[in-house]
PDB file of N, CA and C in Angstrom:
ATOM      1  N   UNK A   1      15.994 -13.527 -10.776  1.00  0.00           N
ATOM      2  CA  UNK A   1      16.282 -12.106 -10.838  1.00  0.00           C
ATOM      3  C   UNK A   1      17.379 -11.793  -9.827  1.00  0.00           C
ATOM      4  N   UNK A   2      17.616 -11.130 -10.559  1.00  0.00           N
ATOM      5  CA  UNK A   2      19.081 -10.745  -9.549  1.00  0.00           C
ATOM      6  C   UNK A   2      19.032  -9.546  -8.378  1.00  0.00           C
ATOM      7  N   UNK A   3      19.319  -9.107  -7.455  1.00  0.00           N
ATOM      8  CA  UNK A   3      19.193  -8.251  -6.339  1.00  0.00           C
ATOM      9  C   UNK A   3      19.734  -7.207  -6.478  1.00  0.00           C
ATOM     10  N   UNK A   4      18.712  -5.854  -7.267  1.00  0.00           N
ATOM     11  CA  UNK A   4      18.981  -5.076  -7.552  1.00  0.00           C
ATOM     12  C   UNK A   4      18.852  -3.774  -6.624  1.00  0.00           C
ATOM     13  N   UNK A   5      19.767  -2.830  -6.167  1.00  0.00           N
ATOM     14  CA  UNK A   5      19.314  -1.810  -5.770  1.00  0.00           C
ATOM     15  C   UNK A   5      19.242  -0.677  -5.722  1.00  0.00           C
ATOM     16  N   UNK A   6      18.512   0.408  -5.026  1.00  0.00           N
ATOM     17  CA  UNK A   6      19.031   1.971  -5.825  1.00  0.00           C
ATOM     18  C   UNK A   6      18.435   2.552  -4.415  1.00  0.00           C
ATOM     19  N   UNK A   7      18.606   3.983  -4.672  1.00  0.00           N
ATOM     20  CA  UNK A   7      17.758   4.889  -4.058  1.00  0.00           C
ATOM     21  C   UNK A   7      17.155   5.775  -4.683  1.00  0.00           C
ATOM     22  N   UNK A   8      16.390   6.278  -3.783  1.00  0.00           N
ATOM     23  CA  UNK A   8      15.541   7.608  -4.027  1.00  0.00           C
ATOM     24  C   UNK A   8      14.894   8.809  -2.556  1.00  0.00           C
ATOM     25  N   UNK A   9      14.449   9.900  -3.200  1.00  0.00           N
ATOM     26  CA  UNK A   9      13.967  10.399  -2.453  1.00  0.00           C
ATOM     27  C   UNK A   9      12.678  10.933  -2.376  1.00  0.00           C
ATOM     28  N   UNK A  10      11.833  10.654  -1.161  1.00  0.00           N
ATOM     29  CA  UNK A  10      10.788  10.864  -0.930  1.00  0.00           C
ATOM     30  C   UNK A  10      10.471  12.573  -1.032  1.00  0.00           C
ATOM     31  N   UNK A  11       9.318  13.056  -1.780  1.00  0.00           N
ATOM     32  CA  UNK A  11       9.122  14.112  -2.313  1.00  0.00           C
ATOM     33  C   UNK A  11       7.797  14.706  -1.374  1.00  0.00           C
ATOM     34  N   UNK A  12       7.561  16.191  -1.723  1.00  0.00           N
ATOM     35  CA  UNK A  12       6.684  16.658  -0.986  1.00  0.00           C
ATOM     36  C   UNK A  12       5.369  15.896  -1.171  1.00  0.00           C
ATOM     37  N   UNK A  13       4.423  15.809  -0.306  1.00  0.00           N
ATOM     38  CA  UNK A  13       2.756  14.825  -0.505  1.00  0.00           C
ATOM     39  C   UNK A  13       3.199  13.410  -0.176  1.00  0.00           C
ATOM     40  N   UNK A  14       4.430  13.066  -0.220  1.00  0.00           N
ATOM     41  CA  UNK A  14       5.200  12.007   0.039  1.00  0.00           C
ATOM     42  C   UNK A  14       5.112  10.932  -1.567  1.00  0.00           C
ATOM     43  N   UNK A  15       5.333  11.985  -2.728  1.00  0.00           N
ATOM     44  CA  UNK A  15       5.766  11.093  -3.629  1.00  0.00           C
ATOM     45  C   UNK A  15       7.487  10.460  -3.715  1.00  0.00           C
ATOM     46  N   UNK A  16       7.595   8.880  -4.661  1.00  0.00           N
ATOM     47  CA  UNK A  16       8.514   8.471  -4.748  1.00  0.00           C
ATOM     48  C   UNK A  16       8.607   8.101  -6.135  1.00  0.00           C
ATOM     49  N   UNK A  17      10.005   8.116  -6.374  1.00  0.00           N
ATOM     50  CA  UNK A  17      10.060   7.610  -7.946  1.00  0.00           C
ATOM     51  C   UNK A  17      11.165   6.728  -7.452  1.00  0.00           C
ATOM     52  N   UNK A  18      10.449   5.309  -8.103  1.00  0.00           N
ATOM     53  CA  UNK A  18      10.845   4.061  -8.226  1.00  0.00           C
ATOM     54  C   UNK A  18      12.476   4.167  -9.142  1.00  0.00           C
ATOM     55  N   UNK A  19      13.569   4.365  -9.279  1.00  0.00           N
ATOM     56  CA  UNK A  19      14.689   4.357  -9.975  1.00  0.00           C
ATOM     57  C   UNK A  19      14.586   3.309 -11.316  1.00  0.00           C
ATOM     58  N   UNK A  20      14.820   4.270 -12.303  1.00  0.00           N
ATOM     59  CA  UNK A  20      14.535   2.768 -13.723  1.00  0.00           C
ATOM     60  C   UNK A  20      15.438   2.030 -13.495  1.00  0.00           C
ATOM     61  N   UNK A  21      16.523   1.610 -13.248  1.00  0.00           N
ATOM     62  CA  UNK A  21      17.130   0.263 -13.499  1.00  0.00           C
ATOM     63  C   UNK A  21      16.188  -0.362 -12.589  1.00  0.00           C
ATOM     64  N   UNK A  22      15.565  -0.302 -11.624  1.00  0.00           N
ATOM     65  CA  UNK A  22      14.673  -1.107 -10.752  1.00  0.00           C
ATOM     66  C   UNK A  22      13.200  -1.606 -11.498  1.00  0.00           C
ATOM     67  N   UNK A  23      12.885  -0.099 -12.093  1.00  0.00           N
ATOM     68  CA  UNK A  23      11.593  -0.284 -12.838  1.00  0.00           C
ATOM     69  C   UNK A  23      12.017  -0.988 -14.154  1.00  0.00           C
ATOM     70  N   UNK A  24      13.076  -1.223 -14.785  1.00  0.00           N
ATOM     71  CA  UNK A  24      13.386  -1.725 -15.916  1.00  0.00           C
ATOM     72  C   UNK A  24      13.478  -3.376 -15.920  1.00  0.00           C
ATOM     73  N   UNK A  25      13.373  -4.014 -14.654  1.00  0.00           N
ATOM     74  CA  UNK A  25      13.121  -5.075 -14.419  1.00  0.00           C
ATOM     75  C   UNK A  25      12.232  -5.709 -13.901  1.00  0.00           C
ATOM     76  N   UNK A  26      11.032  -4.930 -13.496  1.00  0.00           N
ATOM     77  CA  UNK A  26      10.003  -4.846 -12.800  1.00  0.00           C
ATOM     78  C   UNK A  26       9.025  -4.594 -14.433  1.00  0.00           C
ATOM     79  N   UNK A  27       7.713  -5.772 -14.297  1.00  0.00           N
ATOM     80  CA  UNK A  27       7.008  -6.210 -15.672  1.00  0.00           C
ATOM     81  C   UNK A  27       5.861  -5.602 -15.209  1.00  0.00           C
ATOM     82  N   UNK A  28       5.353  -5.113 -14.045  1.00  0.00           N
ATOM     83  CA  UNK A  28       4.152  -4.195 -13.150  1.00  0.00           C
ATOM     84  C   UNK A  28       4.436  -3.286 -13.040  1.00  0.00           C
ATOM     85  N   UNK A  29       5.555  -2.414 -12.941  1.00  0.00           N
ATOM     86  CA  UNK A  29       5.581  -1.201 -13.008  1.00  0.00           C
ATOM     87  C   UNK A  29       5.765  -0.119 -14.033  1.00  0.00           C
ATOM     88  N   UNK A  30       4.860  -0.151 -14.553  1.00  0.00           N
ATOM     89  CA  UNK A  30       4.588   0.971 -15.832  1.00  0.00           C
ATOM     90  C   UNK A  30       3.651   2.118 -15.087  1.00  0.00           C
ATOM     91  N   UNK A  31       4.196   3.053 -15.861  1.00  0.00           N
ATOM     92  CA  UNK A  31       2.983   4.374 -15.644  1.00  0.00           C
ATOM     93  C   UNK A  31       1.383   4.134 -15.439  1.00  0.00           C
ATOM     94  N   UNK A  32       0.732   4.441 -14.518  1.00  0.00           N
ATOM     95  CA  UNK A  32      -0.418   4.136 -13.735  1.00  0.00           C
ATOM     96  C   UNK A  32      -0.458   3.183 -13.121  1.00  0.00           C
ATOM     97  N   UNK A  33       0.509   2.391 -13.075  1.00  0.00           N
ATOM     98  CA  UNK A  33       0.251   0.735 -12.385  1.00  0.00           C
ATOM     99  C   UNK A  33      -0.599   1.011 -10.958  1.00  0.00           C
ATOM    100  N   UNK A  34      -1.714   0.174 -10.752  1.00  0.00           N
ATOM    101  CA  UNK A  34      -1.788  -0.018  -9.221  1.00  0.00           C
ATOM    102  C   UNK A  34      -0.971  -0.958  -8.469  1.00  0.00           C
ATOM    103  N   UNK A  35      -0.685  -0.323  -6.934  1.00  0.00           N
ATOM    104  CA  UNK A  35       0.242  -1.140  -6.602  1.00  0.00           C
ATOM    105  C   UNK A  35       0.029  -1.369  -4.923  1.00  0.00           C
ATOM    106  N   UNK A  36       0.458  -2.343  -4.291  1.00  0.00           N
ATOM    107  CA  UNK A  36      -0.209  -2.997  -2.903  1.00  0.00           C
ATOM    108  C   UNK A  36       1.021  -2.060  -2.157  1.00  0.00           C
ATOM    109  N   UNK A  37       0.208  -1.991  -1.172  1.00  0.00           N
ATOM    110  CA  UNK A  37       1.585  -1.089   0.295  1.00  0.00           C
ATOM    111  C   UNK A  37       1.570  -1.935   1.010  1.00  0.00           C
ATOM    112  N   UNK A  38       2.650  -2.050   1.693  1.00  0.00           N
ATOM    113  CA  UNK A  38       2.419  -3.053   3.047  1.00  0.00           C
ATOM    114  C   UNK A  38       3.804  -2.505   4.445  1.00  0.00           C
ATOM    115  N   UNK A  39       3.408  -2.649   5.210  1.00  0.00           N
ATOM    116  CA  UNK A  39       4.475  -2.094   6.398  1.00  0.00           C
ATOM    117  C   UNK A  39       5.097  -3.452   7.252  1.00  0.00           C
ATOM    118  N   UNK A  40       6.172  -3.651   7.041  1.00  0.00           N
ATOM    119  CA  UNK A  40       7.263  -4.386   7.673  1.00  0.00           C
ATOM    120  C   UNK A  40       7.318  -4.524   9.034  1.00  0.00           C
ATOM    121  N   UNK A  41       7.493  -4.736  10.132  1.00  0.00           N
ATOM    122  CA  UNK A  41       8.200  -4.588  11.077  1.00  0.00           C
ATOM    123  C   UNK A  41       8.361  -3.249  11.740  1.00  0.00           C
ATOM    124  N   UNK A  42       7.550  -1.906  11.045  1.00  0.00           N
ATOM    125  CA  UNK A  42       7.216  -0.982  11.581  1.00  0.00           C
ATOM    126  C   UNK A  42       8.488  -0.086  10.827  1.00  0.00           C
ATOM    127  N   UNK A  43       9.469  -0.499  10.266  1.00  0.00           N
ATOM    128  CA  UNK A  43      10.449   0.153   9.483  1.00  0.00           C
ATOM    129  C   UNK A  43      10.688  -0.390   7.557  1.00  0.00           C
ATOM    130  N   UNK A  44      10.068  -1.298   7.368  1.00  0.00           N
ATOM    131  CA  UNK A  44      10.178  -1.414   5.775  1.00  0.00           C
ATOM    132  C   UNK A  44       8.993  -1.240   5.310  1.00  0.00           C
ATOM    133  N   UNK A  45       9.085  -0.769   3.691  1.00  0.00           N
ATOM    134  CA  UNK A  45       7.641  -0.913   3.497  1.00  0.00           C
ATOM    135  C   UNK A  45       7.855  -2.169   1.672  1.00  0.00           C
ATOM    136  N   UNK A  46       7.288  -2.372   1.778  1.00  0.00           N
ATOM    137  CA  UNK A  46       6.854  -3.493   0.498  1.00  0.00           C
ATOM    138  C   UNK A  46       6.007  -3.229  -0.551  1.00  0.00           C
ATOM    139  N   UNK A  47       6.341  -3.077  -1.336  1.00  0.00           N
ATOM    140  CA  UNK A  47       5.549  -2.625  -2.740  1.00  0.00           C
ATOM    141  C   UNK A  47       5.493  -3.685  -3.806  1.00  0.00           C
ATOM    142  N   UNK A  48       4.304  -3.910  -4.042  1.00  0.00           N
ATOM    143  CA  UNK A  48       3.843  -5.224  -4.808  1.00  0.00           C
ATOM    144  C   UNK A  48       3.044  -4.753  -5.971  1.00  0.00           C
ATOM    145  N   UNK A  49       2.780  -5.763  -6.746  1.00  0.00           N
ATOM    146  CA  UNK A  49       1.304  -5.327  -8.245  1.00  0.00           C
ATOM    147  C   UNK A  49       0.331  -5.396  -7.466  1.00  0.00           C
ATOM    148  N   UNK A  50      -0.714  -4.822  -7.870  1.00  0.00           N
ATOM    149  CA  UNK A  50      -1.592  -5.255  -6.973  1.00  0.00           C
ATOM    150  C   UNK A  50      -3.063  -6.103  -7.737  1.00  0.00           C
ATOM    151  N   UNK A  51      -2.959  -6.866  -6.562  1.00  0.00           N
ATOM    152  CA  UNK A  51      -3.823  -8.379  -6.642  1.00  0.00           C
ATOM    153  C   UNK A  51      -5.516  -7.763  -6.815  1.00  0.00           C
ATOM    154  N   UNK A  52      -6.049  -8.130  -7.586  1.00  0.00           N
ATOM    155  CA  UNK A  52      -7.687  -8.152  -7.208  1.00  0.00           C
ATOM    156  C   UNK A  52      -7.614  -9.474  -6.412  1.00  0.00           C
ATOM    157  N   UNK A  53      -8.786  -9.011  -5.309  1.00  0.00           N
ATOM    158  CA  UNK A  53      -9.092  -9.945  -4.606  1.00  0.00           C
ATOM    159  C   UNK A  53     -10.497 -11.040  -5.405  1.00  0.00           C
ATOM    160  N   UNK A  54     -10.406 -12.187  -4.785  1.00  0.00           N
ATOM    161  CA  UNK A  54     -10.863 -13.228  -5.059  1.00  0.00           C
ATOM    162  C   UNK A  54     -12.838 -12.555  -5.155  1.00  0.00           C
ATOM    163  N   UNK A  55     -13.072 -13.326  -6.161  1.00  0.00           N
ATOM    164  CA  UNK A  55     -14.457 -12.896  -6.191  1.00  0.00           C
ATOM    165  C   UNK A  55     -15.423 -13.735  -5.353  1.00  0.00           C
ATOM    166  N   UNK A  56     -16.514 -12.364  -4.745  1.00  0.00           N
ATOM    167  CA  UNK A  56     -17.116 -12.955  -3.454  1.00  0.00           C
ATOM    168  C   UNK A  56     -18.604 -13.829  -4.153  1.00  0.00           C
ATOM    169  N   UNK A  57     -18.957 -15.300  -3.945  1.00  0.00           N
ATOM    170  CA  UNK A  57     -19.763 -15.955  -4.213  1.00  0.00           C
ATOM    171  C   UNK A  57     -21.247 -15.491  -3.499  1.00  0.00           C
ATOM    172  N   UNK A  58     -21.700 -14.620  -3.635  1.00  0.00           N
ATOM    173  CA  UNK A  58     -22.988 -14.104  -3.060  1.00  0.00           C
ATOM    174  C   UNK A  58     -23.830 -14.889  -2.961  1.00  0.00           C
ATOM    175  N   UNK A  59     -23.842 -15.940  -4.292  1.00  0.00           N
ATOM    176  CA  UNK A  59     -25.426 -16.638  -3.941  1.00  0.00           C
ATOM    177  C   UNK A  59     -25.303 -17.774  -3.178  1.00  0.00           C
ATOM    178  N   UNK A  60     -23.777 -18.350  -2.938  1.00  0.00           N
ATOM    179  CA  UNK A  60     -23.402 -19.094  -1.644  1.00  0.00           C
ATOM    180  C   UNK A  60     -23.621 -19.082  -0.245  1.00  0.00           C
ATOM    181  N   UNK A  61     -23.685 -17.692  -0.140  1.00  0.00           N
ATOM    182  CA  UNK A  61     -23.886 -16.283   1.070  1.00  0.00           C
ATOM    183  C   UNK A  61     -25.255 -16.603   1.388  1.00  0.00           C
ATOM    184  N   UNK A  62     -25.775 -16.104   0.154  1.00  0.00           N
ATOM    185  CA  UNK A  62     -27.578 -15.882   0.584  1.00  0.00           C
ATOM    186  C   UNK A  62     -28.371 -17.104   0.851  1.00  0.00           C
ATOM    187  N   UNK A  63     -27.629 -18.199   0.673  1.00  0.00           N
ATOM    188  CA  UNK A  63     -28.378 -19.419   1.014  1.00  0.00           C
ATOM    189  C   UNK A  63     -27.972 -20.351   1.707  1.00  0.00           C
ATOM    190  N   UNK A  64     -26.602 -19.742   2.443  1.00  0.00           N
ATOM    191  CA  UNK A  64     -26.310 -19.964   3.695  1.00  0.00           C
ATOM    192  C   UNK A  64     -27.022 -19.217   4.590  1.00  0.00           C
ATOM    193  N   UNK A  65     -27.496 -17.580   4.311  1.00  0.00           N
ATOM    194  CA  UNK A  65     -27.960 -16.800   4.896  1.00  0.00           C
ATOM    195  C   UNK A  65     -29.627 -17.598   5.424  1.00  0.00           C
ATOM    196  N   UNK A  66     -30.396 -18.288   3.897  1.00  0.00           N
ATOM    197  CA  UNK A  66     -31.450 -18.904   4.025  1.00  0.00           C
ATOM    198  C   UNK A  66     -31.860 -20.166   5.171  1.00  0.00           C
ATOM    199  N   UNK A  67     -30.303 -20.927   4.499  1.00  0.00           N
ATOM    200  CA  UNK A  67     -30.457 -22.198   5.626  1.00  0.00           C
ATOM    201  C   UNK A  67     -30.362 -21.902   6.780  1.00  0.00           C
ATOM    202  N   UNK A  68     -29.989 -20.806   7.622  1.00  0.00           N
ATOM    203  CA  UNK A  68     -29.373 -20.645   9.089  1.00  0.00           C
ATOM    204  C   UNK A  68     -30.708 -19.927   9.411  1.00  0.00           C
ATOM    205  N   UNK A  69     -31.139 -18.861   8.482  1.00  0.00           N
ATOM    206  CA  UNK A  69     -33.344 -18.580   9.188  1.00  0.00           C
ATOM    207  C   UNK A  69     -34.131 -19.722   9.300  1.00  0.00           C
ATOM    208  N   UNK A  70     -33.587 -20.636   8.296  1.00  0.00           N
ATOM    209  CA  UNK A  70     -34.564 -21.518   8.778  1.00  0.00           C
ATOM    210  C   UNK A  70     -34.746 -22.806   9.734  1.00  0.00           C
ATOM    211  N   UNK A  71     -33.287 -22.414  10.084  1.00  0.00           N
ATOM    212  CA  UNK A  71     -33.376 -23.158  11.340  1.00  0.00           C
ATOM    213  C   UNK A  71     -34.470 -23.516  12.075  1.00  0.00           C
ATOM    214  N   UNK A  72     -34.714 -24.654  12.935  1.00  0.00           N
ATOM    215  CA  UNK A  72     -36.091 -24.486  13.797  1.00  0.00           C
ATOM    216  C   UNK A  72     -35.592 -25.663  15.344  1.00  0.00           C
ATOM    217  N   UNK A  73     -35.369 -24.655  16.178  1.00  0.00           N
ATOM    218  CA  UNK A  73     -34.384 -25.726  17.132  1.00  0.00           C
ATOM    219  C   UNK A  73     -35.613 -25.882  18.336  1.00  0.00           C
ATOM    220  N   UNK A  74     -35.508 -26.297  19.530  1.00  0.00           N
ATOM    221  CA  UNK A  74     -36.265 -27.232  20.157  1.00  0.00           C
ATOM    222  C   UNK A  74     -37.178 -25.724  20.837  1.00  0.00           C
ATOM    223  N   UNK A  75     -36.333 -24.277  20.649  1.00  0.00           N
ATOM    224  CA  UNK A  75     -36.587 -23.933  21.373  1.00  0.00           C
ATOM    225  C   UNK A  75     -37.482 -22.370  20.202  1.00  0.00           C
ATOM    226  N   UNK A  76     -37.437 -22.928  19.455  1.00  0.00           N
ATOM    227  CA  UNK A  76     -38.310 -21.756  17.908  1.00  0.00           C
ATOM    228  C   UNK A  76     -36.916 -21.569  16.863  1.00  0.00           C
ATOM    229  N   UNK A  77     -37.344 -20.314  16.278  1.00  0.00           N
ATOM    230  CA  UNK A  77     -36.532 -20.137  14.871  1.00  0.00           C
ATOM    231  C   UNK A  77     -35.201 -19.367  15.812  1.00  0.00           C
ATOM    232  N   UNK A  78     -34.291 -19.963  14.756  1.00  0.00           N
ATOM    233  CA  UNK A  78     -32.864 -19.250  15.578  1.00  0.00           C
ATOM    234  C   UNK A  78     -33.326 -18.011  15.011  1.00  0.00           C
ATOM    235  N   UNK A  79     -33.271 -17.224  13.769  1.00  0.00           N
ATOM    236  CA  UNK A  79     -33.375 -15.737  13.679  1.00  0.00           C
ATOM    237  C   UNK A  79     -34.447 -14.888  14.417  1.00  0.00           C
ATOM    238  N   UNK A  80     -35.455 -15.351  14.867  1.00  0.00           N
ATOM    239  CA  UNK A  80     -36.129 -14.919  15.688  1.00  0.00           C
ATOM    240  C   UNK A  80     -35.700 -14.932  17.040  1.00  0.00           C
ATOM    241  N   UNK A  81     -35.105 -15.820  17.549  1.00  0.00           N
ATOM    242  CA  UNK A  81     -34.253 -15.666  19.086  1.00  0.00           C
ATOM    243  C   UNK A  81     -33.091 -14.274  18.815  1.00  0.00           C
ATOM    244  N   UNK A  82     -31.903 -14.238  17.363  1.00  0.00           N
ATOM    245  CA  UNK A  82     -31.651 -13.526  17.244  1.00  0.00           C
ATOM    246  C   UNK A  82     -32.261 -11.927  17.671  1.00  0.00           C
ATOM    247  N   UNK A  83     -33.482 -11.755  17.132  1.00  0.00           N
ATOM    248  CA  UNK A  83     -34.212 -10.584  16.954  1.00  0.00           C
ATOM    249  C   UNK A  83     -34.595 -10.124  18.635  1.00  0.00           C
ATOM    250  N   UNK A  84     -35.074 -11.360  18.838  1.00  0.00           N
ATOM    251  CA  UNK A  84     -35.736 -10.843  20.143  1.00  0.00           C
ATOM    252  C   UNK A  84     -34.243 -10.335  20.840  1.00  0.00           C
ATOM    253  N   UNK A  85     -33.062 -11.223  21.222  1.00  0.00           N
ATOM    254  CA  UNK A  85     -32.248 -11.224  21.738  1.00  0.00           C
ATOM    255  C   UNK A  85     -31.715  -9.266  21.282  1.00  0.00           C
ATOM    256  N   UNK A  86     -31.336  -9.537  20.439  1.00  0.00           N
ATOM    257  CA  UNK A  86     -30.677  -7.732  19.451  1.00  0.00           C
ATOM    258  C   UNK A  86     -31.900  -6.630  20.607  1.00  0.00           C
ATOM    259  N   UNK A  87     -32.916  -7.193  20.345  1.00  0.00           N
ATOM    260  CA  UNK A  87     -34.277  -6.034  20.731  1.00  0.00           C
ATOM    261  C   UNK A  87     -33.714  -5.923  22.506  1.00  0.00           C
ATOM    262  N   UNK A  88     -33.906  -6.670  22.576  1.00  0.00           N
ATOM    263  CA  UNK A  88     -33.959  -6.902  24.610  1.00  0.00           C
ATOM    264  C   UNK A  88     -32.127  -5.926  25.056  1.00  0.00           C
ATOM    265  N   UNK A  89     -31.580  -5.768  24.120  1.00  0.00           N
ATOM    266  CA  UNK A  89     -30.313  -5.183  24.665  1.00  0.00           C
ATOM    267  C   UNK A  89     -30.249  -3.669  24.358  1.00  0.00           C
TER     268      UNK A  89
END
């Protein structure tokens, strides 16, 4: 793709309209698109499609969650040291 550019101006509520020759090469930007923000260096900002994030494996979670209660170390159950420990502060 070639390095296209344009301007625009930022509108009251702080809307922007993307310039069509920009959007005319751009395959994510159609009417409603969601789209990622991101801040530069404190002066650019970056506008992307936006990504769903990766799906979270819960039952990986919960039985990591399982194996780590059931710990049983020299000194009792780690989640119970947890508890007491949380309580005592």
């Amino acid at each position: 793709m070639t390095d296209i550019r344009g301007t625009a101006i930022i509108r009251d509520r702080g809307q922007l309209t993307i310039p069509e020759k920009i959007r005319g090469v751009l395959k994510w930007s159609s009417p409603n698109s969601v789209v990622s923000l991101a801040t530069v260096s404190g002066n650019e900002l970056i506008i992307r499609p936006y990504e769903r994030q990766k799906v979270t494996d819960w039952m990986k979670i919960w039985e990591n969650i399982r194996k780590s209660r059931s710990y049983k170390g020299k000194r009792g159950n780690l989640s119970g040291f947890i508890v007491l420990d949380r309580e005592s502060h």
